[in-house]
C-alpha atoms as a PDB file:
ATOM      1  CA  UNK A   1     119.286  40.282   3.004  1.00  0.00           C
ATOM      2  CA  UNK A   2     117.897  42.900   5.724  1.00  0.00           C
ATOM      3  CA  UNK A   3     120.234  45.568   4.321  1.00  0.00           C
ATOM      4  CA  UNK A   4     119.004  45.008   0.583  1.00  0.00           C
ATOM      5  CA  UNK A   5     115.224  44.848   2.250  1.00  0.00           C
ATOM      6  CA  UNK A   6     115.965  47.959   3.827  1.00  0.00           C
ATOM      7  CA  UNK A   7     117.577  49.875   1.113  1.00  0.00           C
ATOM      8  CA  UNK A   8     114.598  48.835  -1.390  1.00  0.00           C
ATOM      9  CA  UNK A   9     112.122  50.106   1.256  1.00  0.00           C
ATOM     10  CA  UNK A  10     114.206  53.578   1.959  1.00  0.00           C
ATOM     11  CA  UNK A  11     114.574  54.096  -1.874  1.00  0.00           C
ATOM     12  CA  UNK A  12     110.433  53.682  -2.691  1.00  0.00           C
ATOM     13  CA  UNK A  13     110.190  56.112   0.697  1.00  0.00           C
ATOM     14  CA  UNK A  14     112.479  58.517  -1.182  1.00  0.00           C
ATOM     15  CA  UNK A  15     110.793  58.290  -4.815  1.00  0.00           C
ATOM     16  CA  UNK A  16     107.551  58.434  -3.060  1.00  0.00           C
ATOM     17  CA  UNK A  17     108.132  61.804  -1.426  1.00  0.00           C
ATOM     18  CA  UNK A  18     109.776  63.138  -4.657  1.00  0.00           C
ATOM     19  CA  UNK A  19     106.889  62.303  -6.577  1.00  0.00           C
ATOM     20  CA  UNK A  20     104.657  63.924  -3.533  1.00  0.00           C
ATOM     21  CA  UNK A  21     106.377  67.052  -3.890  1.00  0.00           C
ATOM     22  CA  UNK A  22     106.300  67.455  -8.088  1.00  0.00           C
ATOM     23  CA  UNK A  23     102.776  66.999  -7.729  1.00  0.00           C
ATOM     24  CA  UNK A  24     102.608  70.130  -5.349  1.00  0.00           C
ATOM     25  CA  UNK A  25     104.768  72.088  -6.833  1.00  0.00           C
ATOM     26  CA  UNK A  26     102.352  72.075 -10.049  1.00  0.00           C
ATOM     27  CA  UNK A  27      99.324  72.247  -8.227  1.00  0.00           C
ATOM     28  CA  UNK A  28      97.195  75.277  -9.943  1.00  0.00           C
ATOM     29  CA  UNK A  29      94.858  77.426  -7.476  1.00  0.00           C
ATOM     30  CA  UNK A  30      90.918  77.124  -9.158  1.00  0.00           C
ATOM     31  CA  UNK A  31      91.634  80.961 -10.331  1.00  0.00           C
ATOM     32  CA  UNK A  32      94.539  82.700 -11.175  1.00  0.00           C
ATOM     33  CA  UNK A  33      95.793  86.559 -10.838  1.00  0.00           C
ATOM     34  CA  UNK A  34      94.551  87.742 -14.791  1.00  0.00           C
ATOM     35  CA  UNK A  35      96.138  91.404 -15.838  1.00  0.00           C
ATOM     36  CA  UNK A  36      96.381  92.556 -12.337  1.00  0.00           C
ATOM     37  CA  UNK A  37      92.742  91.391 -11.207  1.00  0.00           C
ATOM     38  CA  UNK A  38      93.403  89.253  -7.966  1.00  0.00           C
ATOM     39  CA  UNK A  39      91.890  85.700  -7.712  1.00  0.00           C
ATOM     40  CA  UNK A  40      87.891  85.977  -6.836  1.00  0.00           C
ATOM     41  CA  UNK A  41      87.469  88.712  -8.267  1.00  0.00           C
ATOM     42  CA  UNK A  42      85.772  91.482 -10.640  1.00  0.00           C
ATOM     43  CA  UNK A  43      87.788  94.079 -11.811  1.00  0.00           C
ATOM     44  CA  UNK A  44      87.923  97.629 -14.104  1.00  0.00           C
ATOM     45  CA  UNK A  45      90.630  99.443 -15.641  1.00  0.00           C
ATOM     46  CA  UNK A  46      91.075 102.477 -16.525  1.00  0.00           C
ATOM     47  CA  UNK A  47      89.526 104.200 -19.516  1.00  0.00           C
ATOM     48  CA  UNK A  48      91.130 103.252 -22.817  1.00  0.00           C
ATOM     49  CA  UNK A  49      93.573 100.673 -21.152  1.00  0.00           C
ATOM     50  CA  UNK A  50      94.372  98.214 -23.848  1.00  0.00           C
ATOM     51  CA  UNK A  51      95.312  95.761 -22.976  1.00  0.00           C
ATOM     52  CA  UNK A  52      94.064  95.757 -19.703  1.00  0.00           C
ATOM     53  CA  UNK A  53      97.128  95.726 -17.038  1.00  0.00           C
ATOM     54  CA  UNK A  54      96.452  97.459 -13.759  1.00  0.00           C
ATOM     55  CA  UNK A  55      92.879  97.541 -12.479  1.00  0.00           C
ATOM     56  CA  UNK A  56      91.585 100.939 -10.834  1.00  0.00           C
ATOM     57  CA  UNK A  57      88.860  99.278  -9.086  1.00  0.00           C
ATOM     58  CA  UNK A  58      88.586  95.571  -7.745  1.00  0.00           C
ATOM     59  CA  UNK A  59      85.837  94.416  -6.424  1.00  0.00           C
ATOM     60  CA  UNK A  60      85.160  90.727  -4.466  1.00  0.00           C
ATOM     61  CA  UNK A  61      81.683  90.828  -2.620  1.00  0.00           C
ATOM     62  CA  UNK A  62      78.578  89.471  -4.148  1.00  0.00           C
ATOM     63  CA  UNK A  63      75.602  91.979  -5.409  1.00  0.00           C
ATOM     64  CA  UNK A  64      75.422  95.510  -6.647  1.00  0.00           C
ATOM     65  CA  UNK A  65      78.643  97.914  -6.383  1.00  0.00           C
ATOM     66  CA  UNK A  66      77.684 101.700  -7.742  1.00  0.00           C
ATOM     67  CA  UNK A  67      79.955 103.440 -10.181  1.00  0.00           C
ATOM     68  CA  UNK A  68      80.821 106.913 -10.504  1.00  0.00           C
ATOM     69  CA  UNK A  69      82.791 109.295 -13.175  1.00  0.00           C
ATOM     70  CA  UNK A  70      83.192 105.888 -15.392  1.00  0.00           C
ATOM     71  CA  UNK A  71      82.969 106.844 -18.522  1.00  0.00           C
ATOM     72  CA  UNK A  72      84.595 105.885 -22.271  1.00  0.00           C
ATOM     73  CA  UNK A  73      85.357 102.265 -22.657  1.00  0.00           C
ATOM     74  CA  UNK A  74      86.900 100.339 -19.976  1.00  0.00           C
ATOM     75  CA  UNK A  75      87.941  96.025 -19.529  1.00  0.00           C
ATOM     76  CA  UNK A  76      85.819  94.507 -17.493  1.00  0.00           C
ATOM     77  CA  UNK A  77      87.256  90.936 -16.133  1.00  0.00           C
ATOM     78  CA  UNK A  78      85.987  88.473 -14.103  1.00  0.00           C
ATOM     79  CA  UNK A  79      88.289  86.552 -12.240  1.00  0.00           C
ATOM     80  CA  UNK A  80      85.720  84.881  -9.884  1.00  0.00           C
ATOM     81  CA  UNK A  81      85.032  81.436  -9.569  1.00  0.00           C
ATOM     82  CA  UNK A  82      83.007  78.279  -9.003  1.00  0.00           C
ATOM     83  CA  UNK A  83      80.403  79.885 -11.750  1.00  0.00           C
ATOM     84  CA  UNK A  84      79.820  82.872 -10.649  1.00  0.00           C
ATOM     85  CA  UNK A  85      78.999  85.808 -12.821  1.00  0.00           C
ATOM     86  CA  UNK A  86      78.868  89.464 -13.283  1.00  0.00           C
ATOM     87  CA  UNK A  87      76.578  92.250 -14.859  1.00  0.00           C
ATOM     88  CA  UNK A  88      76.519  95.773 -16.235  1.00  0.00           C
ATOM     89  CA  UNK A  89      73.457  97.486 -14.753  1.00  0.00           C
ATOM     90  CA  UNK A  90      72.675 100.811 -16.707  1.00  0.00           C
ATOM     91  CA  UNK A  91      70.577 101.640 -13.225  1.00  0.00           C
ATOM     92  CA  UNK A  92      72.377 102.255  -9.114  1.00  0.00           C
ATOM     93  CA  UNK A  93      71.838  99.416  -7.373  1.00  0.00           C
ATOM     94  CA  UNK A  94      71.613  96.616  -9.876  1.00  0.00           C
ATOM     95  CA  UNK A  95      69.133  97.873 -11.583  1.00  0.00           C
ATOM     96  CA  UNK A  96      68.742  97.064 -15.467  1.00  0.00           C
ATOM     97  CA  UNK A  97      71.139  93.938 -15.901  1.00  0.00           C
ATOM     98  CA  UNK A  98      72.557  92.875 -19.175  1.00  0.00           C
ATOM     99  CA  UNK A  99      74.005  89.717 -20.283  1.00  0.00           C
ATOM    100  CA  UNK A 100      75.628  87.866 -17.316  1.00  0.00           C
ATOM    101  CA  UNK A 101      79.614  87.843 -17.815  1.00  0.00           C
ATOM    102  CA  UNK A 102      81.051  84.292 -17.189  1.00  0.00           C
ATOM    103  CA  UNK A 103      83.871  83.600 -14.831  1.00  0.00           C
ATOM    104  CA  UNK A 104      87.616  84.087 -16.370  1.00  0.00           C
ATOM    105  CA  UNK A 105      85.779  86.295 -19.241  1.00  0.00           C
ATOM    106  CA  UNK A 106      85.972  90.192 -19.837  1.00  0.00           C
ATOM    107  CA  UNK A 107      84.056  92.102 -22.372  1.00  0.00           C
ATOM    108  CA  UNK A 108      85.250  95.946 -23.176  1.00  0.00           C
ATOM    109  CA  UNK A 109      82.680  98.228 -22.528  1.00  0.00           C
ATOM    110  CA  UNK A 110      81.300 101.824 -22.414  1.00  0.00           C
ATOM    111  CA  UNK A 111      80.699 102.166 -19.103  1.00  0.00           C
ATOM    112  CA  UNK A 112      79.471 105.873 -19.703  1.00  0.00           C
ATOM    113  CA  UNK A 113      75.817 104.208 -19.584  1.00  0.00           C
ATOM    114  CA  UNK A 114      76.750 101.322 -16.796  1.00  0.00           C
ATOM    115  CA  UNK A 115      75.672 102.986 -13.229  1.00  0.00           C
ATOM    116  CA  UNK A 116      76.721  99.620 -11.228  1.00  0.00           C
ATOM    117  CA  UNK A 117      77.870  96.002 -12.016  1.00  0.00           C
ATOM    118  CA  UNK A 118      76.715  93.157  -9.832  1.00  0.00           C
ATOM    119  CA  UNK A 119      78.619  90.390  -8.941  1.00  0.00           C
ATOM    120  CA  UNK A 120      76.638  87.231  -9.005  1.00  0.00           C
ATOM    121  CA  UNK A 121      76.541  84.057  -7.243  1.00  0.00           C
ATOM    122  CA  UNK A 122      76.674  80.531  -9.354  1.00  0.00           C
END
């Protein structure tokens, strides 16, 4: 009787640590790598890149970030998360907003008017 007793209690041990480990194993981060554009992140690719691939510049800190010789249409994805947003700011600094761009969205722009895009806490 002990030996069936133990046996049952070693076999739910063993379908209970199974069943642990599936559930890991398909565990999804809250963001994902999208086209090259790492997890918590805003990123822009290169002029005329379609579809976007390989970003040329990444960026991960909230506010303003300046742009220079961007010009032509370009992706624009945000890969942040937890709500936040970005912007295309036709002014340095963060100056001149548009339309907020939701997390795990991306619009395709002419930058050759954006100066800066903010990134924007939720």
């Amino acid at each position: 009787m002990h030996r069936m007793i133990r046996g049952a209690a070693a076999f739910a041990t063993a379908t209970a640590a199974v069943l642990a480990m599936s559930g890991a194993a398909h565990a999804r981060p809250a963001a994902d790598p999208w086209a090259g554009c790492p997890d918590g992140a805003v990123c822009v690719y290169p002029q005329n890149q379609d579809p976007a691939r390989s970003p040329s510049l990444v960026f991960y800190s909230y506010g303003p970030h300046n742009l220079s010789n961007q010009v032509g249409r370009h992706w624009v994805l945000n890969n942040q998360y937890g709500g936040a947003t970005a912007s295309l700011c036709t002014g340095y600094n963060g100056a001149g907003c548009g339309a907020p761009i939701a997390e795990g969205t991306g619009v395709y722009a002419d930058l050759t008017p954006i100066n800066s895009i903010t990134l924007n806490r939720p």
